[in-house]
PDB file of N, CA and C in Angstrom:
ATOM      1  N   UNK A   1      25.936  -3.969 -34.740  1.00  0.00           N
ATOM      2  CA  UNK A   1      26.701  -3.093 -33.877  1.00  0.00           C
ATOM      3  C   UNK A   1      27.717  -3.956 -33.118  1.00  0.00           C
ATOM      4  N   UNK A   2      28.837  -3.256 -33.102  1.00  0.00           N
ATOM      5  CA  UNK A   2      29.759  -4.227 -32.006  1.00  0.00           C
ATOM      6  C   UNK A   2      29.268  -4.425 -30.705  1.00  0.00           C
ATOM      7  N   UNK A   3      29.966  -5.215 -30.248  1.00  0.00           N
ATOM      8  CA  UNK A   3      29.437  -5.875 -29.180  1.00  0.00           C
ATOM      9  C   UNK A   3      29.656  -4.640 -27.733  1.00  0.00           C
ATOM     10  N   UNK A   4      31.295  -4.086 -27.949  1.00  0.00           N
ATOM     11  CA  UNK A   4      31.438  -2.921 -27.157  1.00  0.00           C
ATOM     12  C   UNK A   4      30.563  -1.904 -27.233  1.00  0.00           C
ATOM     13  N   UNK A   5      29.804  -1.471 -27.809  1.00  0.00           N
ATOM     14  CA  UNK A   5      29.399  -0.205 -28.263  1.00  0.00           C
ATOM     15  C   UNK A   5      27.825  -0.759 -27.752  1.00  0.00           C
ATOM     16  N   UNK A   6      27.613  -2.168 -28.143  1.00  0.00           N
ATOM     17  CA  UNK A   6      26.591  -2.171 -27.458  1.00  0.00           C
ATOM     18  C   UNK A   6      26.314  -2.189 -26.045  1.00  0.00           C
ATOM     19  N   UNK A   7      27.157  -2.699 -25.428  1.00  0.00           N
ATOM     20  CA  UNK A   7      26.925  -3.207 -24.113  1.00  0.00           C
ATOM     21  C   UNK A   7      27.018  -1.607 -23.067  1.00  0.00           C
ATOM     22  N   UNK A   8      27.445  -0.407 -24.103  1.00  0.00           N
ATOM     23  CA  UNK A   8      27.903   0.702 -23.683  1.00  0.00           C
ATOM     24  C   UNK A   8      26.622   1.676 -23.705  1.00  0.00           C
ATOM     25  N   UNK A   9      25.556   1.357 -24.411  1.00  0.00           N
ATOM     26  CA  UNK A   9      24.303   1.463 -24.635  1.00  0.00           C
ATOM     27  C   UNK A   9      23.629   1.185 -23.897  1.00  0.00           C
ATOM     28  N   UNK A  10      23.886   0.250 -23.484  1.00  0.00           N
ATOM     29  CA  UNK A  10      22.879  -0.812 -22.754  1.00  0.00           C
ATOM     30  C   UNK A  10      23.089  -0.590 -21.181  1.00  0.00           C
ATOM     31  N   UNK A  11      24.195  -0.190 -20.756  1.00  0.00           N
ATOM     32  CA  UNK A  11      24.732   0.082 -19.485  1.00  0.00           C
ATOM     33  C   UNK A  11      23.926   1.941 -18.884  1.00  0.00           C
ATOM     34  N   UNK A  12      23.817   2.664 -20.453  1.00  0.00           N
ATOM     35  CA  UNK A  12      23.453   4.051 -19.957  1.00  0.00           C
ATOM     36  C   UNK A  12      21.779   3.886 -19.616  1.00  0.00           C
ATOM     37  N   UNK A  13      21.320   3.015 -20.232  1.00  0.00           N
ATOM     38  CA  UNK A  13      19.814   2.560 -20.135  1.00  0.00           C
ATOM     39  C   UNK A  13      19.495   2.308 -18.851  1.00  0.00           C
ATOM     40  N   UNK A  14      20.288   1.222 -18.302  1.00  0.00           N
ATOM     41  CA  UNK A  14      20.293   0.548 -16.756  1.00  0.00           C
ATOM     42  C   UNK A  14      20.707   1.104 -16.009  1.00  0.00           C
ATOM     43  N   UNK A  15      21.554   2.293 -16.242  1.00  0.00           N
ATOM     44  CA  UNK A  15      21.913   3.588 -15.529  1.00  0.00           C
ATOM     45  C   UNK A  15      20.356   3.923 -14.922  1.00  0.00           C
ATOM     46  N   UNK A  16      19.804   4.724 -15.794  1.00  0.00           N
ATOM     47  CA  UNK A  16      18.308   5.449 -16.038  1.00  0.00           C
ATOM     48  C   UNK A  16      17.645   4.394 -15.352  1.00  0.00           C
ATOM     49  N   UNK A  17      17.124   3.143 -15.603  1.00  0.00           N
ATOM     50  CA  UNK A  17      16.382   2.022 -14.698  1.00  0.00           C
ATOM     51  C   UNK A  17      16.914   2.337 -13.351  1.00  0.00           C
ATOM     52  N   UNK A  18      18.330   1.425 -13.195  1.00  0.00           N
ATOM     53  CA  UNK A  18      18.349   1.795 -11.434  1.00  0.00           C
ATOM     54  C   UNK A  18      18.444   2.761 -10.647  1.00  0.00           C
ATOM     55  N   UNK A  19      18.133   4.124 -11.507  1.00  0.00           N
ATOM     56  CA  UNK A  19      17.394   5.124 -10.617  1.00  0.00           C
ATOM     57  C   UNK A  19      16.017   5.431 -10.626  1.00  0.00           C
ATOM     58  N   UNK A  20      15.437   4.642 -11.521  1.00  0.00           N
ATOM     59  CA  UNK A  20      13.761   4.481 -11.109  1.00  0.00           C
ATOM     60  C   UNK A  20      13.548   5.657 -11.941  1.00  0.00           C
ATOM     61  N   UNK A  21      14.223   6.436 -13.050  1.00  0.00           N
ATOM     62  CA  UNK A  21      14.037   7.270 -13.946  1.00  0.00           C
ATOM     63  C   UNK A  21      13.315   6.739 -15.030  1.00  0.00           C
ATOM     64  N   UNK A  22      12.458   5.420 -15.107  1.00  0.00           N
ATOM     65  CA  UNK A  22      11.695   4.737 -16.038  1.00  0.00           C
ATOM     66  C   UNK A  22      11.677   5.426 -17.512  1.00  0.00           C
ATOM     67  N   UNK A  23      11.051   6.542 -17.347  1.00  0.00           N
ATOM     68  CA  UNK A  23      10.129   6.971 -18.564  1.00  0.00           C
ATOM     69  C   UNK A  23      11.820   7.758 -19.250  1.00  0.00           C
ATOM     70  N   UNK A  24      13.136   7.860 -18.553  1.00  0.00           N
ATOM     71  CA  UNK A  24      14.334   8.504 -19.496  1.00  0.00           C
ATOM     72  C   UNK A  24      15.044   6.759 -20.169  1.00  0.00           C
ATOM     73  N   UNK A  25      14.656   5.864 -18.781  1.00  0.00           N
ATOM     74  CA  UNK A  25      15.281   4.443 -19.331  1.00  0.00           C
ATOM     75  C   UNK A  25      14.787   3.861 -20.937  1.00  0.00           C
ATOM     76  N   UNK A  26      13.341   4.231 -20.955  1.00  0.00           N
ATOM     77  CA  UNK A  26      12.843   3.990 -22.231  1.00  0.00           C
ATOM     78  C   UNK A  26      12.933   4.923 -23.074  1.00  0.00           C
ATOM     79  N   UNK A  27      13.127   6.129 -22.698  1.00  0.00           N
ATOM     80  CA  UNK A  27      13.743   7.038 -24.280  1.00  0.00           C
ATOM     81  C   UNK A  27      15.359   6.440 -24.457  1.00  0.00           C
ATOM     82  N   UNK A  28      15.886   6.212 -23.886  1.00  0.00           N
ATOM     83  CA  UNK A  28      17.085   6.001 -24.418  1.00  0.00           C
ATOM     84  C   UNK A  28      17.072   4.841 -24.868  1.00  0.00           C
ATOM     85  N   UNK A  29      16.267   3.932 -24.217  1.00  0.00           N
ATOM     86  CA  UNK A  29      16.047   2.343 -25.385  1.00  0.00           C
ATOM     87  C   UNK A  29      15.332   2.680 -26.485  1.00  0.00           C
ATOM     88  N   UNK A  30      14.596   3.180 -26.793  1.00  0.00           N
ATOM     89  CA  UNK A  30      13.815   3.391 -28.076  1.00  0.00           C
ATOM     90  C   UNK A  30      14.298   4.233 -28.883  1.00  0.00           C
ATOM     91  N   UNK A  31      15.563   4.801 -28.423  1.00  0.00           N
ATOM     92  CA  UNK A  31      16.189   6.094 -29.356  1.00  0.00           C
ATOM     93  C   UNK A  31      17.415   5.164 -29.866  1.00  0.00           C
ATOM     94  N   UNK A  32      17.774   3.641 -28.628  1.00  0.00           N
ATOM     95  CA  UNK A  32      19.023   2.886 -28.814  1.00  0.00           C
ATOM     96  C   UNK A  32      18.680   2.121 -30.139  1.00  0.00           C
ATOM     97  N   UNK A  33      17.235   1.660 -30.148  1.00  0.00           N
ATOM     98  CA  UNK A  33      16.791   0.275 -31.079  1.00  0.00           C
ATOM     99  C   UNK A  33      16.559   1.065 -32.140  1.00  0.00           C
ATOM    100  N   UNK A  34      16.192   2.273 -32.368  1.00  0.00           N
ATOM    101  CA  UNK A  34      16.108   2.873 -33.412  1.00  0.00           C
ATOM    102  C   UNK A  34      17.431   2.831 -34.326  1.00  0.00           C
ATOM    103  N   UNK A  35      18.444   2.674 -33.361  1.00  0.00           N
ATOM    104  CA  UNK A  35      19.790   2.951 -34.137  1.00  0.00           C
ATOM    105  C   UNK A  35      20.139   1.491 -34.999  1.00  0.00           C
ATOM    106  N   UNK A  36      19.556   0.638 -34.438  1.00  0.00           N
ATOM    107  CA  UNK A  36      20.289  -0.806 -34.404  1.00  0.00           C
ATOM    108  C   UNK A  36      19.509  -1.277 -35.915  1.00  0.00           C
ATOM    109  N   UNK A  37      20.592  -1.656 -36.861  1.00  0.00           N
ATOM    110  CA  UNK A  37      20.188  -2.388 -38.032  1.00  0.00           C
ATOM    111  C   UNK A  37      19.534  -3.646 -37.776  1.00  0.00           C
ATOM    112  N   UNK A  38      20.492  -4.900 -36.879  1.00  0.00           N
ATOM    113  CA  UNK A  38      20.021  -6.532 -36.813  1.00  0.00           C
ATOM    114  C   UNK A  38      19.038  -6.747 -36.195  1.00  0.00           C
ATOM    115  N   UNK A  39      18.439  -7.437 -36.525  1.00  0.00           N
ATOM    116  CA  UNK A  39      16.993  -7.947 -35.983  1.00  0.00           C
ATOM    117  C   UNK A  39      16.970  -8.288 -34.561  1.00  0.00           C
ATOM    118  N   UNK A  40      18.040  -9.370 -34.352  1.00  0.00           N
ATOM    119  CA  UNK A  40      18.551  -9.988 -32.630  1.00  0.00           C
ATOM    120  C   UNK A  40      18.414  -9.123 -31.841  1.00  0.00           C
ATOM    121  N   UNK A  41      19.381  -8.119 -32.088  1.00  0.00           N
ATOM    122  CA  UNK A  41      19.760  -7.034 -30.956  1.00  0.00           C
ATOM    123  C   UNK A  41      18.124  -5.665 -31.170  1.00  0.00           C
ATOM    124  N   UNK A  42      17.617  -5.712 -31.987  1.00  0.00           N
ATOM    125  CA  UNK A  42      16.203  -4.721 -32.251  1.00  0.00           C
ATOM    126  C   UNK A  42      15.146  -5.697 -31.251  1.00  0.00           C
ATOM    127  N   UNK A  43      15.279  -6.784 -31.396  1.00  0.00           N
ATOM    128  CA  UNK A  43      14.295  -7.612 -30.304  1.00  0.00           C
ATOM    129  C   UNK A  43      14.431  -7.460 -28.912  1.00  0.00           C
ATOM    130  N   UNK A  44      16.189  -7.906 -29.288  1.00  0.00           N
ATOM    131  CA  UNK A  44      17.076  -7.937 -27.538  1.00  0.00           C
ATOM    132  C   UNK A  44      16.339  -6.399 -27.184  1.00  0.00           C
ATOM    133  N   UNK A  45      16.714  -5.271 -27.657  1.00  0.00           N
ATOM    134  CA  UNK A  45      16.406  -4.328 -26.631  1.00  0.00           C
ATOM    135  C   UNK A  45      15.059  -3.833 -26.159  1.00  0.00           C
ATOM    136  N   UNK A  46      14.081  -4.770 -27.773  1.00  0.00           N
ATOM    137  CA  UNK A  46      12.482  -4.487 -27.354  1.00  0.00           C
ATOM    138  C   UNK A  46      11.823  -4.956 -25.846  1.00  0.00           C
ATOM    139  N   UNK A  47      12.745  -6.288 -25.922  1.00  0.00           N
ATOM    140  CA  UNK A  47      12.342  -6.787 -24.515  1.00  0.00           C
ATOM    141  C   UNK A  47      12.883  -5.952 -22.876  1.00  0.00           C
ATOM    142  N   UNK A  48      13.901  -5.354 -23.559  1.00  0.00           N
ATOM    143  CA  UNK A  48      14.285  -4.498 -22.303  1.00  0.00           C
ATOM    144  C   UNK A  48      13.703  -3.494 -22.075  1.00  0.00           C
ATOM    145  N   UNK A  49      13.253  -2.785 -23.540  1.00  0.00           N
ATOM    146  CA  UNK A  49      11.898  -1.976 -23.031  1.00  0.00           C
ATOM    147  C   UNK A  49      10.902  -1.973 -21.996  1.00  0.00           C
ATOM    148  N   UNK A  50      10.700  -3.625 -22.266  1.00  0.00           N
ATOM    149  CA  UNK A  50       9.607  -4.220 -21.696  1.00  0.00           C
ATOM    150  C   UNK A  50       9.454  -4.140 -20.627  1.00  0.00           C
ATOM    151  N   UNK A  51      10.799  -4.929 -20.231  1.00  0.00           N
ATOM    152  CA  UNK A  51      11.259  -4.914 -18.579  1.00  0.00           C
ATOM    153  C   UNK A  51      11.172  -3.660 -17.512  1.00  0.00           C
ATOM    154  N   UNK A  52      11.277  -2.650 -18.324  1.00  0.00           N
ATOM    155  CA  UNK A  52      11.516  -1.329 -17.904  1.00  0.00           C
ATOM    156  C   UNK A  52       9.836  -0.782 -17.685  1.00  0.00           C
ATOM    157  N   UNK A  53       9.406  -0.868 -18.416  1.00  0.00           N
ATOM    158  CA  UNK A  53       7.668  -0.691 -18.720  1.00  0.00           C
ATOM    159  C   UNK A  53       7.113  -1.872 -17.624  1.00  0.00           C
ATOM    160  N   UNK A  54       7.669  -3.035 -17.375  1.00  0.00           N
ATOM    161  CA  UNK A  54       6.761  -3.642 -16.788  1.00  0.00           C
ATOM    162  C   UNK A  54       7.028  -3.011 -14.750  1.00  0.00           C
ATOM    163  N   UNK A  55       8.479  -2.692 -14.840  1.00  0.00           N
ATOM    164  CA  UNK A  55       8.435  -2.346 -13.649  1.00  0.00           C
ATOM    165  C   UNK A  55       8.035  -0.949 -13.207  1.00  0.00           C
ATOM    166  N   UNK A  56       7.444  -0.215 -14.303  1.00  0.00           N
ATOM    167  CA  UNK A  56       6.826   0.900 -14.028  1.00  0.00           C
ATOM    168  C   UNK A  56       5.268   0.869 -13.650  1.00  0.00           C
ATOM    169  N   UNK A  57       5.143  -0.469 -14.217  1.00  0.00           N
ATOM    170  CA  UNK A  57       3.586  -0.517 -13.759  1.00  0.00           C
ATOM    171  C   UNK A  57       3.101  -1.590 -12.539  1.00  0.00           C
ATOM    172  N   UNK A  58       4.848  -2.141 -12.437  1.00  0.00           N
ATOM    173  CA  UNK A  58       4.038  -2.390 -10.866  1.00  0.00           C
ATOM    174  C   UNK A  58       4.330  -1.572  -9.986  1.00  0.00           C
ATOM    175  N   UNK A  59       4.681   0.093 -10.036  1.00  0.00           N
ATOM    176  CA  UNK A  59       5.070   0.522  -9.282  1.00  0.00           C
ATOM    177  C   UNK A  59       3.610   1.853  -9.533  1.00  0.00           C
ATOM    178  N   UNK A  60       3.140   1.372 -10.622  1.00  0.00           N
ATOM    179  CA  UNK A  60       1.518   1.915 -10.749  1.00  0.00           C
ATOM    180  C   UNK A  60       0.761   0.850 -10.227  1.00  0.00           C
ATOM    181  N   UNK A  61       0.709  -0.231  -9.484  1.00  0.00           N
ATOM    182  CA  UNK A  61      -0.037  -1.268  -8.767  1.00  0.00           C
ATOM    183  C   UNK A  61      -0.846  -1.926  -9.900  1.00  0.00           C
ATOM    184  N   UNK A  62      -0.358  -1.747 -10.914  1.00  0.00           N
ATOM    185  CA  UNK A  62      -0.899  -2.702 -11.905  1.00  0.00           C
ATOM    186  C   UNK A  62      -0.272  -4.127 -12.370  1.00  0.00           C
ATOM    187  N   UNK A  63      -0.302  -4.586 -11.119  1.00  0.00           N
ATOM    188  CA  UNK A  63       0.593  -5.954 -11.428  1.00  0.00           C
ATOM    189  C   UNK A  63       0.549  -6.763 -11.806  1.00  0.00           C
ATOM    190  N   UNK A  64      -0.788  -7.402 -12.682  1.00  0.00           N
ATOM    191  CA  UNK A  64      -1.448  -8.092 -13.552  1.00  0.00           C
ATOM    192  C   UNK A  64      -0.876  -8.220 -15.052  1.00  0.00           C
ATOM    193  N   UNK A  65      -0.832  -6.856 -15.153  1.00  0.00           N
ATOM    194  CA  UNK A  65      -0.302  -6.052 -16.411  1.00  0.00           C
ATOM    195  C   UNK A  65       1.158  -6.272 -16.606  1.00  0.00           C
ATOM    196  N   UNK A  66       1.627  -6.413 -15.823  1.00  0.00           N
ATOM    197  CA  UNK A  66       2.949  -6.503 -15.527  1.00  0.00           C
ATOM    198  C   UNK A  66       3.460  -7.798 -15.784  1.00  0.00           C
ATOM    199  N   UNK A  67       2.831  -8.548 -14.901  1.00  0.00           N
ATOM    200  CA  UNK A  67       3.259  -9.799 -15.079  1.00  0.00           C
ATOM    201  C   UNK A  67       2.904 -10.420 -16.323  1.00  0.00           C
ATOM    202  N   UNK A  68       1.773 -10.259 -17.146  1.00  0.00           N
ATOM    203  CA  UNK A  68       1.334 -10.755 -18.187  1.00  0.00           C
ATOM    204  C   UNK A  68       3.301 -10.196 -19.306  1.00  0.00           C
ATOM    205  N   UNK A  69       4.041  -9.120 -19.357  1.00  0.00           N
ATOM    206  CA  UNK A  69       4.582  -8.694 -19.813  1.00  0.00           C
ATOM    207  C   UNK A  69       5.717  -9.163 -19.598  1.00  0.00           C
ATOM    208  N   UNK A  70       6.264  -8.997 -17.995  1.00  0.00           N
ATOM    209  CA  UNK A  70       7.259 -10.473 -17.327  1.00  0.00           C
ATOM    210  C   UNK A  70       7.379 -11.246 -18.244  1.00  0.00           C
ATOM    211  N   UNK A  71       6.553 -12.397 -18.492  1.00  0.00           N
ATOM    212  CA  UNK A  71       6.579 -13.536 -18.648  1.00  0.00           C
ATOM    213  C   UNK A  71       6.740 -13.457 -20.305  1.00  0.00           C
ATOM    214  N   UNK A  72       6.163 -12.696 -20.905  1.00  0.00           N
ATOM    215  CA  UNK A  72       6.551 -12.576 -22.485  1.00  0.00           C
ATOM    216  C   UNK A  72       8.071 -12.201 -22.482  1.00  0.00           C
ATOM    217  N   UNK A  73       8.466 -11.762 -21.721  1.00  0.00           N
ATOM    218  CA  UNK A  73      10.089 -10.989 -21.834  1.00  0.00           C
ATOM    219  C   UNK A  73      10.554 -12.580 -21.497  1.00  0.00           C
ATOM    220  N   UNK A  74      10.249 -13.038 -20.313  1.00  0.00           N
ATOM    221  CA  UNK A  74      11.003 -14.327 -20.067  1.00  0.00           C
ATOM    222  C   UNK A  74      10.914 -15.334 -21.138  1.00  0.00           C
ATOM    223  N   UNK A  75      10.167 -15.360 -22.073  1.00  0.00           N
ATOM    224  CA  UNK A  75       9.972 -16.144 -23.164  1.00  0.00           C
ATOM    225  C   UNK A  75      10.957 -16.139 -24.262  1.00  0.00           C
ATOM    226  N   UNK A  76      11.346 -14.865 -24.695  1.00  0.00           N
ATOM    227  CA  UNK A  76      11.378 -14.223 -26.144  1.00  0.00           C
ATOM    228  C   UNK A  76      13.013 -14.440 -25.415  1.00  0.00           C
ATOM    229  N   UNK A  77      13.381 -13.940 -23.714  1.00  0.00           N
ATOM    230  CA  UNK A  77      14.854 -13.781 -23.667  1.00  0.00           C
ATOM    231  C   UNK A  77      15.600 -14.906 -23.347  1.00  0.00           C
ATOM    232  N   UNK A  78      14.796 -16.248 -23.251  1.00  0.00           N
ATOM    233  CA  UNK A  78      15.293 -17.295 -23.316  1.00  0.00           C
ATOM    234  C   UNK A  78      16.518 -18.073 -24.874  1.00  0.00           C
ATOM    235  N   UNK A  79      15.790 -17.127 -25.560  1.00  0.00           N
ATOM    236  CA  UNK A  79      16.667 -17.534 -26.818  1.00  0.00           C
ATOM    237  C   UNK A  79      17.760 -16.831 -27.281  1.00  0.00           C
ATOM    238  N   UNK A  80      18.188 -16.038 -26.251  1.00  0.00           N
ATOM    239  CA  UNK A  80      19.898 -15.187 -25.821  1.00  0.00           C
ATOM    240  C   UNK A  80      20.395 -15.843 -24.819  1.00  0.00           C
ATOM    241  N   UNK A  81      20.020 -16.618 -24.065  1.00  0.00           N
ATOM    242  CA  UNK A  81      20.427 -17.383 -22.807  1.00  0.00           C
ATOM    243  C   UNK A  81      22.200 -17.813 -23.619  1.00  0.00           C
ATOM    244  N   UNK A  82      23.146 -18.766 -22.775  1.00  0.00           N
ATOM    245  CA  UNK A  82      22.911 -18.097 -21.800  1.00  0.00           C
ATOM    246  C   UNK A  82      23.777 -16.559 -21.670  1.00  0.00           C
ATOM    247  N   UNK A  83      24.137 -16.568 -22.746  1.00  0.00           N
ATOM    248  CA  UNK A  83      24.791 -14.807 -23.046  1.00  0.00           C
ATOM    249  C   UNK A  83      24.722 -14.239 -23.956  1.00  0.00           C
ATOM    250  N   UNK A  84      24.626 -12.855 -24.548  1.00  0.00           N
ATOM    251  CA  UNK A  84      24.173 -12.675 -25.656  1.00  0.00           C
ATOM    252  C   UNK A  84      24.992 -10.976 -25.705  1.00  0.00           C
ATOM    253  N   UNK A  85      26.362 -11.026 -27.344  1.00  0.00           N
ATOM    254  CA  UNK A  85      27.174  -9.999 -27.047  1.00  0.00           C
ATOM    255  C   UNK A  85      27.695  -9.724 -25.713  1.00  0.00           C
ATOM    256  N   UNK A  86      28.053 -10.916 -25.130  1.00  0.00           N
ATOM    257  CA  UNK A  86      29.139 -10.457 -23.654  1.00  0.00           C
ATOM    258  C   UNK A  86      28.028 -10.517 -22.505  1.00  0.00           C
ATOM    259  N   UNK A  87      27.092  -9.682 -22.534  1.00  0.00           N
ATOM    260  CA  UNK A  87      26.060 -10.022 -21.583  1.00  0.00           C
ATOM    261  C   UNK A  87      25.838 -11.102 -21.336  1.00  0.00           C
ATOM    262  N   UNK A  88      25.867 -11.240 -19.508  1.00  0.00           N
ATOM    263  CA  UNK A  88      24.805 -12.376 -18.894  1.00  0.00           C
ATOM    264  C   UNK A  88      23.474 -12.861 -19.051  1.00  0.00           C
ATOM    265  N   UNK A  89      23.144 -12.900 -19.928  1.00  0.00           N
ATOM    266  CA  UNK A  89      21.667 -12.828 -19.637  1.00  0.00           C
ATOM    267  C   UNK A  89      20.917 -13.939 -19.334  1.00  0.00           C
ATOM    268  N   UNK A  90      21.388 -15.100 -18.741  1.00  0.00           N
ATOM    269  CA  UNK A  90      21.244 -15.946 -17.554  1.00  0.00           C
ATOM    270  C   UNK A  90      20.733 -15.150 -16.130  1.00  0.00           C
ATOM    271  N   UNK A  91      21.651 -14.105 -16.025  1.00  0.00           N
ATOM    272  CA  UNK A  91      21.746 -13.607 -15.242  1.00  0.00           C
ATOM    273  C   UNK A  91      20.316 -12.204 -14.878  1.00  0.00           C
ATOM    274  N   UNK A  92      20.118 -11.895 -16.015  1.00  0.00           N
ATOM    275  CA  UNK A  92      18.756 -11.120 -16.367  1.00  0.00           C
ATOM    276  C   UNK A  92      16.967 -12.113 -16.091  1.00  0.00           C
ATOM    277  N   UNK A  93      17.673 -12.844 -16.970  1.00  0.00           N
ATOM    278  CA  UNK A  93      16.150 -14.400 -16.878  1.00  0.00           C
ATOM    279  C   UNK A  93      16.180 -14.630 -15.466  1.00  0.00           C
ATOM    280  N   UNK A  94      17.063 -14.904 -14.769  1.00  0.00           N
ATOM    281  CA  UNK A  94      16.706 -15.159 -13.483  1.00  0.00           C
ATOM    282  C   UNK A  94      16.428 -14.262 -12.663  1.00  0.00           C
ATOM    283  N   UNK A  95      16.526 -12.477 -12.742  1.00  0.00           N
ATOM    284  CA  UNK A  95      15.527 -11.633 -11.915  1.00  0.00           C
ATOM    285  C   UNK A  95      14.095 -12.110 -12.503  1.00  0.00           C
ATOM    286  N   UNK A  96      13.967 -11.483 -13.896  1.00  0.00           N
ATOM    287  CA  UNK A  96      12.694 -11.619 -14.507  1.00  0.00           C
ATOM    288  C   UNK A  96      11.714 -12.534 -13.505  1.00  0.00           C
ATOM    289  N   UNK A  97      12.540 -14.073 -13.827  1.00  0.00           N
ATOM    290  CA  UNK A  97      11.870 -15.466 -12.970  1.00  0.00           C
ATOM    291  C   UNK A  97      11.339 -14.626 -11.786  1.00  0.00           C
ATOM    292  N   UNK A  98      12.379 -14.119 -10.606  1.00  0.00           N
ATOM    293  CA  UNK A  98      11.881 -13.602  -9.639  1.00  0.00           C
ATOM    294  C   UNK A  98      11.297 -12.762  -9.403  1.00  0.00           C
ATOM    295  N   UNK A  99      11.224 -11.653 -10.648  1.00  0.00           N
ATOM    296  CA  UNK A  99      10.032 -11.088  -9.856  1.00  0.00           C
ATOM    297  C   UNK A  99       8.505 -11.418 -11.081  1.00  0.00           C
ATOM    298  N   UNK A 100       8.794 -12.463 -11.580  1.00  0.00           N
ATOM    299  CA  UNK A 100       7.445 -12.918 -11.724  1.00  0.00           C
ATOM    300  C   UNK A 100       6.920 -13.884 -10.500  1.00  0.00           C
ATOM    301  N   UNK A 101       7.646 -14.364 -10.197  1.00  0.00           N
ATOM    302  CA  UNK A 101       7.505 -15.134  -8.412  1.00  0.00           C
ATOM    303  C   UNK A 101       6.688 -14.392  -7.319  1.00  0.00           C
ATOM    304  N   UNK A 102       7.886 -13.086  -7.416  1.00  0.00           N
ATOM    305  CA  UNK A 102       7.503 -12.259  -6.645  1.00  0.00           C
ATOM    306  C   UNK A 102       5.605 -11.340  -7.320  1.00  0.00           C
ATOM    307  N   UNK A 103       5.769 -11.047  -7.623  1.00  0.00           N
ATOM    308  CA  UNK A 103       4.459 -10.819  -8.493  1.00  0.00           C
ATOM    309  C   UNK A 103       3.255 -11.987  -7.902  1.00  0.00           C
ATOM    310  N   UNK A 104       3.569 -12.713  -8.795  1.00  0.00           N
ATOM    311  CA  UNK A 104       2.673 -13.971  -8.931  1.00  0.00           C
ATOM    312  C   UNK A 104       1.885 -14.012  -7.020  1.00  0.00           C
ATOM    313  N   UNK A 105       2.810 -14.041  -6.105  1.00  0.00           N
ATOM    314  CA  UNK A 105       2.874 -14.446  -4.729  1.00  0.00           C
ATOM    315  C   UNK A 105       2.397 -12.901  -4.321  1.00  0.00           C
ATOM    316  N   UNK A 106       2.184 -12.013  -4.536  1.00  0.00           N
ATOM    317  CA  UNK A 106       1.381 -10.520  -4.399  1.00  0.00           C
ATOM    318  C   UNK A 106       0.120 -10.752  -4.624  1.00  0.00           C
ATOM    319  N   UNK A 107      -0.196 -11.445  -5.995  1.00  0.00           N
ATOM    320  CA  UNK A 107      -1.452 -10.927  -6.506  1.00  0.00           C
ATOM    321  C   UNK A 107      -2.104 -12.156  -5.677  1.00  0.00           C
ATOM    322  N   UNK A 108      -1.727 -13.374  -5.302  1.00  0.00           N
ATOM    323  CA  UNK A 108      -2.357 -14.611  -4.462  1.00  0.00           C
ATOM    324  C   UNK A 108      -2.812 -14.389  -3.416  1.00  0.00           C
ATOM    325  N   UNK A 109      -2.384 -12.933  -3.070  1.00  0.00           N
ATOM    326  CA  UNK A 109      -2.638 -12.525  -1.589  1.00  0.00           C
ATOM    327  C   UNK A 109      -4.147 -12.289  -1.200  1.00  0.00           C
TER     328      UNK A 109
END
């Protein structure tokens, strides 16, 4: 997919996330990756799934769960660093980092 078309995808998704509309953020990623032929970008958006799923469940106080999921996303999205199709995603790895921080420093409590 072009790079425009993706990032145009990807923007209506994070739409749906930063209104805490979780469960529409992941139909539209799983309806997005469905579309996507290349492997890269079918991963790239699995992990954004992820992201989306993981902040739904710390907002179900399951933050264990969460973080175990964090940290797989921070893994897998290290190898788009540090941009990937126009995206920052320097810029993504380093929330992730924080709120596995943030996480991590919850559950110590």
């Amino acid at each position: 997919m072009d790079d425009q078309t993706f990032k145009i995808k990807l923007k209506e998704i994070i739409e749906a996330f930063s209104s805490e509309d979780f469960e529409l953020a992941i139909k539209k990623a799983e309806d997005f990756q469905k579309e996507l032929q290349n492997q890269d970008e079918k991963i790239f958006v699995k992990n954004i799934i992820k992201i989306i799923t993981a902040a739904n469940l710390v907002n179900q106080q399951k933050l264990e769960e969460s973080l175990q999921i964090l940290e797989s996303c921070y893994l897998e999205l290290k190898n788009y660093s540090p941009t990937y199709k126009g995206l920052k995603v320097e810029n993504l790895l380093q929330s992730v980092n924080q709120s596995i921080a943030d996480i991590k420093a919850i559950i110590k409590k």
